[in-house]
PDB file of N, CA and C in Angstrom:
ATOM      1  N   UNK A   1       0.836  -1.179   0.000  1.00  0.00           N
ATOM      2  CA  UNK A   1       0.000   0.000   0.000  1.00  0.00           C
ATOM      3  C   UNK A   1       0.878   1.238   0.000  1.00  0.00           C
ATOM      4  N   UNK A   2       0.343   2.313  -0.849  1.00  0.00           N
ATOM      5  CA  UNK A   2       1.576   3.691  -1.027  1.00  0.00           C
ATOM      6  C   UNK A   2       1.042   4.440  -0.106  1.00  0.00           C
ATOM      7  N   UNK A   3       1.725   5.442   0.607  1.00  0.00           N
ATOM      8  CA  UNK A   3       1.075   6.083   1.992  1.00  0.00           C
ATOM      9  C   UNK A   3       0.817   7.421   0.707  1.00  0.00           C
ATOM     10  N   UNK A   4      -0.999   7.729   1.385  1.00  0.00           N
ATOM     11  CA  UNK A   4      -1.225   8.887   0.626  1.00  0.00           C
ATOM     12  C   UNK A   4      -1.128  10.176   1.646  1.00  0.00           C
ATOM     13  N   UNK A   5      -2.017  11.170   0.707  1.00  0.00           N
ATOM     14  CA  UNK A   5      -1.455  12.607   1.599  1.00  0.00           C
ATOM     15  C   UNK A   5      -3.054  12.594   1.931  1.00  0.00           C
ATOM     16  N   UNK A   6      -2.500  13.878   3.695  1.00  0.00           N
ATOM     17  CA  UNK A   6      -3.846  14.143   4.519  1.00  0.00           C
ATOM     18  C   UNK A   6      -4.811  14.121   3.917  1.00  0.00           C
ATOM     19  N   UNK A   7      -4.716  15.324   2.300  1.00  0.00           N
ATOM     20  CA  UNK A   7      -5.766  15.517   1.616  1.00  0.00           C
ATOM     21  C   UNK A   7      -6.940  14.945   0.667  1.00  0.00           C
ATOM     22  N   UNK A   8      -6.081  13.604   0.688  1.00  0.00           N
ATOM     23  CA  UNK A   8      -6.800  12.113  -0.410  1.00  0.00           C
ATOM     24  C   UNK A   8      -7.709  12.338   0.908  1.00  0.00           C
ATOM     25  N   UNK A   9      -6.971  11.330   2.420  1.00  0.00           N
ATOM     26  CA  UNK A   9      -7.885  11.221   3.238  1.00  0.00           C
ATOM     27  C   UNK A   9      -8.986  12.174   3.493  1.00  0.00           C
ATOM     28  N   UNK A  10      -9.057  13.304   3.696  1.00  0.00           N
ATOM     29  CA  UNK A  10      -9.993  14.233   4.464  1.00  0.00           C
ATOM     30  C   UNK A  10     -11.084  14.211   2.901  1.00  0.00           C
ATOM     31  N   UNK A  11     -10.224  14.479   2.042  1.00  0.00           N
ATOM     32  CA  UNK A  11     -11.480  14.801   0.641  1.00  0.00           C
ATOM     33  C   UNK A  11     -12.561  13.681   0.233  1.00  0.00           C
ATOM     34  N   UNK A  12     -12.091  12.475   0.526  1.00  0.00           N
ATOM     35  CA  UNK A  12     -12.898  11.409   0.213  1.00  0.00           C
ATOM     36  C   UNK A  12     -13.438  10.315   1.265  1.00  0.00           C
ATOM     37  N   UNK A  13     -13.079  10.880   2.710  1.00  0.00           N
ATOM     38  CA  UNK A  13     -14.029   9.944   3.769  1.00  0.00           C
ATOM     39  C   UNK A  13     -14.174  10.852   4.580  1.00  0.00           C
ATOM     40  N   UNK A  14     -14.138  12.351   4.982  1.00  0.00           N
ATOM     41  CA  UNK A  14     -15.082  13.102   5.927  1.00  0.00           C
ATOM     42  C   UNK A  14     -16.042  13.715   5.016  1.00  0.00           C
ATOM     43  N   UNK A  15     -17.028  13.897   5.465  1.00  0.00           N
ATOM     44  CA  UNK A  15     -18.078  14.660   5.663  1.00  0.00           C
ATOM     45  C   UNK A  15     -18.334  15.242   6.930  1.00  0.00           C
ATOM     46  N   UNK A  16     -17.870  16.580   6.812  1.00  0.00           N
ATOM     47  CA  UNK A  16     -18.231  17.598   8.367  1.00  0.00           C
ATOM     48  C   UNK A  16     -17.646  17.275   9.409  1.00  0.00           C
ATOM     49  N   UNK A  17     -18.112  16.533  10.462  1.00  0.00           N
ATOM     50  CA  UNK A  17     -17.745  16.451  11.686  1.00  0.00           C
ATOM     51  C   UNK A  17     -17.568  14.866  11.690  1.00  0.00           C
ATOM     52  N   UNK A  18     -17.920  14.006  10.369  1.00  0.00           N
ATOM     53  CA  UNK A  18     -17.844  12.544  10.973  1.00  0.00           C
ATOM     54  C   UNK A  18     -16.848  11.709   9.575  1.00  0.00           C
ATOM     55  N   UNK A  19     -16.429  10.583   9.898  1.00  0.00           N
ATOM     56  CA  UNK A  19     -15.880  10.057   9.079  1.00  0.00           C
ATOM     57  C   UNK A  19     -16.755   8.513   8.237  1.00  0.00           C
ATOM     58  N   UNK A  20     -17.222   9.060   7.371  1.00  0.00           N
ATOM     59  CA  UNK A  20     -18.344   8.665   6.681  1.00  0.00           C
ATOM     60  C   UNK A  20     -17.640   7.036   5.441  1.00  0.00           C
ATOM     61  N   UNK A  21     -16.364   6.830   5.232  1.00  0.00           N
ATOM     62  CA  UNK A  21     -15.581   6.214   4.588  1.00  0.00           C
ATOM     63  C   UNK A  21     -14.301   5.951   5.526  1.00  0.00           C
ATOM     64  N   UNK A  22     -13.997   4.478   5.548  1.00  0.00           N
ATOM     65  CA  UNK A  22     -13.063   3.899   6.328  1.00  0.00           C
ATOM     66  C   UNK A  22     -11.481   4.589   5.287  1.00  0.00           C
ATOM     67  N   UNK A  23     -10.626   4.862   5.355  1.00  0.00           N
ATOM     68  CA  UNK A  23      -9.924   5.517   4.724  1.00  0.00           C
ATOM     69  C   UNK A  23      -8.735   4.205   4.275  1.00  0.00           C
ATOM     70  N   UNK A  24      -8.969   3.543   4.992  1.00  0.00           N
ATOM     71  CA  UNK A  24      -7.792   2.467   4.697  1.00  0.00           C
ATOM     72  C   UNK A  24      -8.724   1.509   3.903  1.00  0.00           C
ATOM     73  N   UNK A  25     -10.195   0.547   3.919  1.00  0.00           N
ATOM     74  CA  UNK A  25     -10.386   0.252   3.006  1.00  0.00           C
ATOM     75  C   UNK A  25     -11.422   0.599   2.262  1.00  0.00           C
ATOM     76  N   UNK A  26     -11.590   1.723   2.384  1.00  0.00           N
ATOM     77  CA  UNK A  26     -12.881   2.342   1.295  1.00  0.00           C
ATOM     78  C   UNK A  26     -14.354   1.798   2.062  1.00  0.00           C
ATOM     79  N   UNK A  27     -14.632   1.327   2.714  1.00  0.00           N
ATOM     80  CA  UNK A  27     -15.863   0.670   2.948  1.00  0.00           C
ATOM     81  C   UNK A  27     -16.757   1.866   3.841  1.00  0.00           C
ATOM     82  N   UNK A  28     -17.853   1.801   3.732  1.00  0.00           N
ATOM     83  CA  UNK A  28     -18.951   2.625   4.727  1.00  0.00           C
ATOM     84  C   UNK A  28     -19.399   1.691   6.262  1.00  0.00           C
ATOM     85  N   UNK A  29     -18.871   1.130   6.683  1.00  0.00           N
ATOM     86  CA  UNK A  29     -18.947   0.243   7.496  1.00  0.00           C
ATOM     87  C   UNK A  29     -17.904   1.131   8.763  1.00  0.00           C
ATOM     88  N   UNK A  30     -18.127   2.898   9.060  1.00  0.00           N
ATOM     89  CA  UNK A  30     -17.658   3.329  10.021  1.00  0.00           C
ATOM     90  C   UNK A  30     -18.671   3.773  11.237  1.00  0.00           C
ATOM     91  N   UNK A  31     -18.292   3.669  12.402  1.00  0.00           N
ATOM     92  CA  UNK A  31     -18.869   4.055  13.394  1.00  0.00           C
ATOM     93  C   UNK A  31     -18.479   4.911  14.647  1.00  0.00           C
ATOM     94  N   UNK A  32     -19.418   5.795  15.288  1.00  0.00           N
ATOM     95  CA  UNK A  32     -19.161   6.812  15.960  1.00  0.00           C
ATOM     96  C   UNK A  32     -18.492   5.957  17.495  1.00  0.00           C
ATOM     97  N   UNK A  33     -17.447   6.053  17.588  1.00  0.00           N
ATOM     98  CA  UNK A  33     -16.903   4.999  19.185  1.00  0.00           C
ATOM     99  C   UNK A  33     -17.280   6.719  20.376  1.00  0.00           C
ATOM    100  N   UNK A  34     -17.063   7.765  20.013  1.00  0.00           N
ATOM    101  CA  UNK A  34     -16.584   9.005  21.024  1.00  0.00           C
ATOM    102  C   UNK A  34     -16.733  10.029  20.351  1.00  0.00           C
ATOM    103  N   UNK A  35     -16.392  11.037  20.866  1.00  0.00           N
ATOM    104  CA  UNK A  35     -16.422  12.630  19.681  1.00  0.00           C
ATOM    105  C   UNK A  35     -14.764  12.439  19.195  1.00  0.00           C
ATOM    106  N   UNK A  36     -15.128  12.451  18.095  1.00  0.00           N
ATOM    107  CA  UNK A  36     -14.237  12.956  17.180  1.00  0.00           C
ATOM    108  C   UNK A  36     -13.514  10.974  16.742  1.00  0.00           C
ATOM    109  N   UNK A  37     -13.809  10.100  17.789  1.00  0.00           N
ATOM    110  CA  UNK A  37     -13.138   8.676  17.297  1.00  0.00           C
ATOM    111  C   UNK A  37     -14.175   8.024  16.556  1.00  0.00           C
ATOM    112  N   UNK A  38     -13.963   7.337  15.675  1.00  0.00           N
ATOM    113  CA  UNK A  38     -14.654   6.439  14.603  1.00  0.00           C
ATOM    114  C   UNK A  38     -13.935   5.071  14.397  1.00  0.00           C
ATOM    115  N   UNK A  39     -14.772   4.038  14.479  1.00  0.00           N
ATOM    116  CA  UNK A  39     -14.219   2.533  14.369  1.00  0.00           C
ATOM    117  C   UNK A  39     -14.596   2.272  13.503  1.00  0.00           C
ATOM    118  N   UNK A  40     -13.586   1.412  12.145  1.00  0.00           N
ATOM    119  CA  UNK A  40     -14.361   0.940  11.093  1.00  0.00           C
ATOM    120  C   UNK A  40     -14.643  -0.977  11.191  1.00  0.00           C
ATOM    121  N   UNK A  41     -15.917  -1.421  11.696  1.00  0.00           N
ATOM    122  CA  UNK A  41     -16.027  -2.800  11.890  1.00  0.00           C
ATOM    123  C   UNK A  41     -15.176  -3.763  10.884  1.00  0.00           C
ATOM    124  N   UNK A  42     -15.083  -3.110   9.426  1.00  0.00           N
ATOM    125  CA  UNK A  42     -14.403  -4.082   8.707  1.00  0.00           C
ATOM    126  C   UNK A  42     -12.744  -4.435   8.494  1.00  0.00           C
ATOM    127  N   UNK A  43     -12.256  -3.658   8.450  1.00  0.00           N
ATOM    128  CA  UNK A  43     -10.276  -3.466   8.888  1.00  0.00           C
ATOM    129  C   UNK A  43     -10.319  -3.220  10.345  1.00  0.00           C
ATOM    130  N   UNK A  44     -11.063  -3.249  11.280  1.00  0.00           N
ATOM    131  CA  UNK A  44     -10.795  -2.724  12.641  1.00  0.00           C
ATOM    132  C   UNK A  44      -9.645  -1.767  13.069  1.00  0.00           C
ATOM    133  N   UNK A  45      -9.817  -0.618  11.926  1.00  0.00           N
ATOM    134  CA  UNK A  45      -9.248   0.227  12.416  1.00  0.00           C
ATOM    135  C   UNK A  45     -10.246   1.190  13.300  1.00  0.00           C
ATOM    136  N   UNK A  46      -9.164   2.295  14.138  1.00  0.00           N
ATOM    137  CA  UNK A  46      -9.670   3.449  15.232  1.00  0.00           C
ATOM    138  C   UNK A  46      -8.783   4.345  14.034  1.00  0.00           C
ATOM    139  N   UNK A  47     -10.294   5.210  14.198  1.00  0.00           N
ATOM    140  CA  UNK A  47      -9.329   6.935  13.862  1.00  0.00           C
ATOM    141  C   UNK A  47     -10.196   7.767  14.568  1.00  0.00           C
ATOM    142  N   UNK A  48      -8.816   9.225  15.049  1.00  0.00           N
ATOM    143  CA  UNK A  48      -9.525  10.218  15.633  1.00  0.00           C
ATOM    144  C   UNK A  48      -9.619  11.306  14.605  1.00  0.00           C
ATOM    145  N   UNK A  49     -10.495  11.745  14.282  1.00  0.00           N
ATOM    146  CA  UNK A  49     -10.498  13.352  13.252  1.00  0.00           C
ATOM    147  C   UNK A  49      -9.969  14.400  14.223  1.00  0.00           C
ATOM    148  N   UNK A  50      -9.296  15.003  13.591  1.00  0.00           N
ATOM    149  CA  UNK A  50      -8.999  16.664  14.048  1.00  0.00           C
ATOM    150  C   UNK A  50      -8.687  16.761  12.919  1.00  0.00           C
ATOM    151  N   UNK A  51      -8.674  18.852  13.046  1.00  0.00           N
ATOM    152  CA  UNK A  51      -9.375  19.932  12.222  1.00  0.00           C
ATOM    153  C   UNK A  51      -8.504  19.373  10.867  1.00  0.00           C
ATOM    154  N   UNK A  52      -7.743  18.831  10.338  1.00  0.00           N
ATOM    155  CA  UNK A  52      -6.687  19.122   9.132  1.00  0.00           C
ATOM    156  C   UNK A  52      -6.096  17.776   9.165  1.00  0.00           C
ATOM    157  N   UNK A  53      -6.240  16.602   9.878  1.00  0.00           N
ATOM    158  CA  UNK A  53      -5.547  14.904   9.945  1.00  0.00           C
ATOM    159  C   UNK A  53      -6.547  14.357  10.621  1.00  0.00           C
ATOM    160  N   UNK A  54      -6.434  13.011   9.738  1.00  0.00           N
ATOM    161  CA  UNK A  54      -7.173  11.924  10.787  1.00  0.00           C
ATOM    162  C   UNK A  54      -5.789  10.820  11.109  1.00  0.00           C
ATOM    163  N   UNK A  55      -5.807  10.892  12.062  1.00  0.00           N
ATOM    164  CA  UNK A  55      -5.151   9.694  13.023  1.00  0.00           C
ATOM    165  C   UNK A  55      -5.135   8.325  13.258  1.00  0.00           C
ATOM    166  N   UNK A  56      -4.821   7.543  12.981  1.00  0.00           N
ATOM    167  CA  UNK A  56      -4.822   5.959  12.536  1.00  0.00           C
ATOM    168  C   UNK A  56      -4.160   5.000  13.786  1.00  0.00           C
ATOM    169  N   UNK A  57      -5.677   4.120  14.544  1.00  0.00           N
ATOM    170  CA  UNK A  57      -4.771   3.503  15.386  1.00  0.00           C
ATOM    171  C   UNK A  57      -5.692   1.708  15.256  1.00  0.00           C
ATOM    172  N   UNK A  58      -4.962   0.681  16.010  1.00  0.00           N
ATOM    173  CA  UNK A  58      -5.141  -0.218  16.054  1.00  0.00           C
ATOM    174  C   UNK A  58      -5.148  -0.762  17.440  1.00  0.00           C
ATOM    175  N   UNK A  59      -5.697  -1.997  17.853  1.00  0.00           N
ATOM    176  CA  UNK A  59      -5.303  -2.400  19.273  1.00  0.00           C
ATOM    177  C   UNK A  59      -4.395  -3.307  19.631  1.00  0.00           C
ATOM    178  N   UNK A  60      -3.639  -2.945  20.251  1.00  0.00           N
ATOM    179  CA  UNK A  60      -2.198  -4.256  20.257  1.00  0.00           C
ATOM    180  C   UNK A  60      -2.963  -5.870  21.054  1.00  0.00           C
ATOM    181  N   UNK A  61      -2.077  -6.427  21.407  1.00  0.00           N
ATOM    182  CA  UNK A  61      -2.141  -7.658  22.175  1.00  0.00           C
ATOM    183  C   UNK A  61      -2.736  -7.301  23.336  1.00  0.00           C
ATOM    184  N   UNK A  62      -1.927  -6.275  23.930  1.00  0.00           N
ATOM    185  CA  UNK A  62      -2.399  -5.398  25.665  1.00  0.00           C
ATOM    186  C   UNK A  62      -3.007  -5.214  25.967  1.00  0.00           C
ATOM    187  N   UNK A  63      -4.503  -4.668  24.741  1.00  0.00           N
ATOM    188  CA  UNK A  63      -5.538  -3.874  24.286  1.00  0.00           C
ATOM    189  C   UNK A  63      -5.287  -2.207  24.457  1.00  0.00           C
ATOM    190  N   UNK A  64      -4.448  -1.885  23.883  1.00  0.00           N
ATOM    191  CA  UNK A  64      -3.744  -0.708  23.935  1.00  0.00           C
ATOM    192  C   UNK A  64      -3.953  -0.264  22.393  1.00  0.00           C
ATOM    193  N   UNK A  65      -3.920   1.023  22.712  1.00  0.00           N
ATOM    194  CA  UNK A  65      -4.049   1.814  20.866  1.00  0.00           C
ATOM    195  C   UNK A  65      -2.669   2.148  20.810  1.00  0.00           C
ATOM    196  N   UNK A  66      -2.402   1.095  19.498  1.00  0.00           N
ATOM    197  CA  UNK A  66      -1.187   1.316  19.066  1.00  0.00           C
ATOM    198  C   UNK A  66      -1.530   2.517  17.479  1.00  0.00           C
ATOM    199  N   UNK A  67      -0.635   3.482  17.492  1.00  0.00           N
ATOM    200  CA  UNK A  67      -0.874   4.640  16.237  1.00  0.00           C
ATOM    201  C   UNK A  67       0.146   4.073  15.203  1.00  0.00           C
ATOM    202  N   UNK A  68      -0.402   3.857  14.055  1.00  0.00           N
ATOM    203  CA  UNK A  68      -0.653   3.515  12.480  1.00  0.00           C
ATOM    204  C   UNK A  68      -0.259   4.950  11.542  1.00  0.00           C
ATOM    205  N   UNK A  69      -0.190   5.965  11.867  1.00  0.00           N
ATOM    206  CA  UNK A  69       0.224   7.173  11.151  1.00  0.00           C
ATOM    207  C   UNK A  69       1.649   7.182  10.661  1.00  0.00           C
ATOM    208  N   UNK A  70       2.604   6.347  11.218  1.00  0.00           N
ATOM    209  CA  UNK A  70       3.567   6.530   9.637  1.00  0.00           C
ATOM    210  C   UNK A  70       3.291   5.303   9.040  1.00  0.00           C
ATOM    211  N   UNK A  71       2.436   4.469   8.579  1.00  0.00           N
ATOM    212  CA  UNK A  71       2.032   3.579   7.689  1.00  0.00           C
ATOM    213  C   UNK A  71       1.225   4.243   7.128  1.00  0.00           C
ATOM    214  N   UNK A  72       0.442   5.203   7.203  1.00  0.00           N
ATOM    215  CA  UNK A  72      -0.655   5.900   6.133  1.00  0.00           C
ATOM    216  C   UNK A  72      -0.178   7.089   5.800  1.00  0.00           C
ATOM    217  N   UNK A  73       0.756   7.650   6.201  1.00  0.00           N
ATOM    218  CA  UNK A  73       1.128   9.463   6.007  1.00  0.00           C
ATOM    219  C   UNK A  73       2.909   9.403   5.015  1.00  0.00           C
ATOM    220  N   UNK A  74       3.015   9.740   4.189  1.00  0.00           N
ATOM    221  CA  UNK A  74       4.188   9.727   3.411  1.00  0.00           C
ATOM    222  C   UNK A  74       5.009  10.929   4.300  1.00  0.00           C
TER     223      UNK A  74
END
């Protein structure tokens, strides 16, 4: 997978305040976990939106959020 820029992400899976498209696999299968965190059921990824990046995390072994942002950010 080629790491794209903030702007692929933000232009083609937010809408407004929510993240409407899983950004890693395209699917609509995202959900509201908190303000501003979104879980996508199908890659089980976590992302948090803020104003200009979304944030990419996963859960380790520990059940800890491990962050995924230099695998998606060039």
């Amino acid at each position: 997978m080629n790491p794209l820029s903030t702007e692929y992400y933000l232009e083609k899976c937010v809408q407004g305040e929510r993240i409407v498209r899983c950004p890693n696999c395209q699917r609509i299968n995202v959900g509201q976990v908190a303000p501003k965190y979104f879980y996508c059921s199908d890659c089980f990824i976590e992302m948090k939106l803020h104003d200009d990046q979304i944030s990419f995390f996963e859960l380790d072994e520990n059940g800890e959020l491990a962050c995924l942002d230099d695998i998606f950010y060039t």
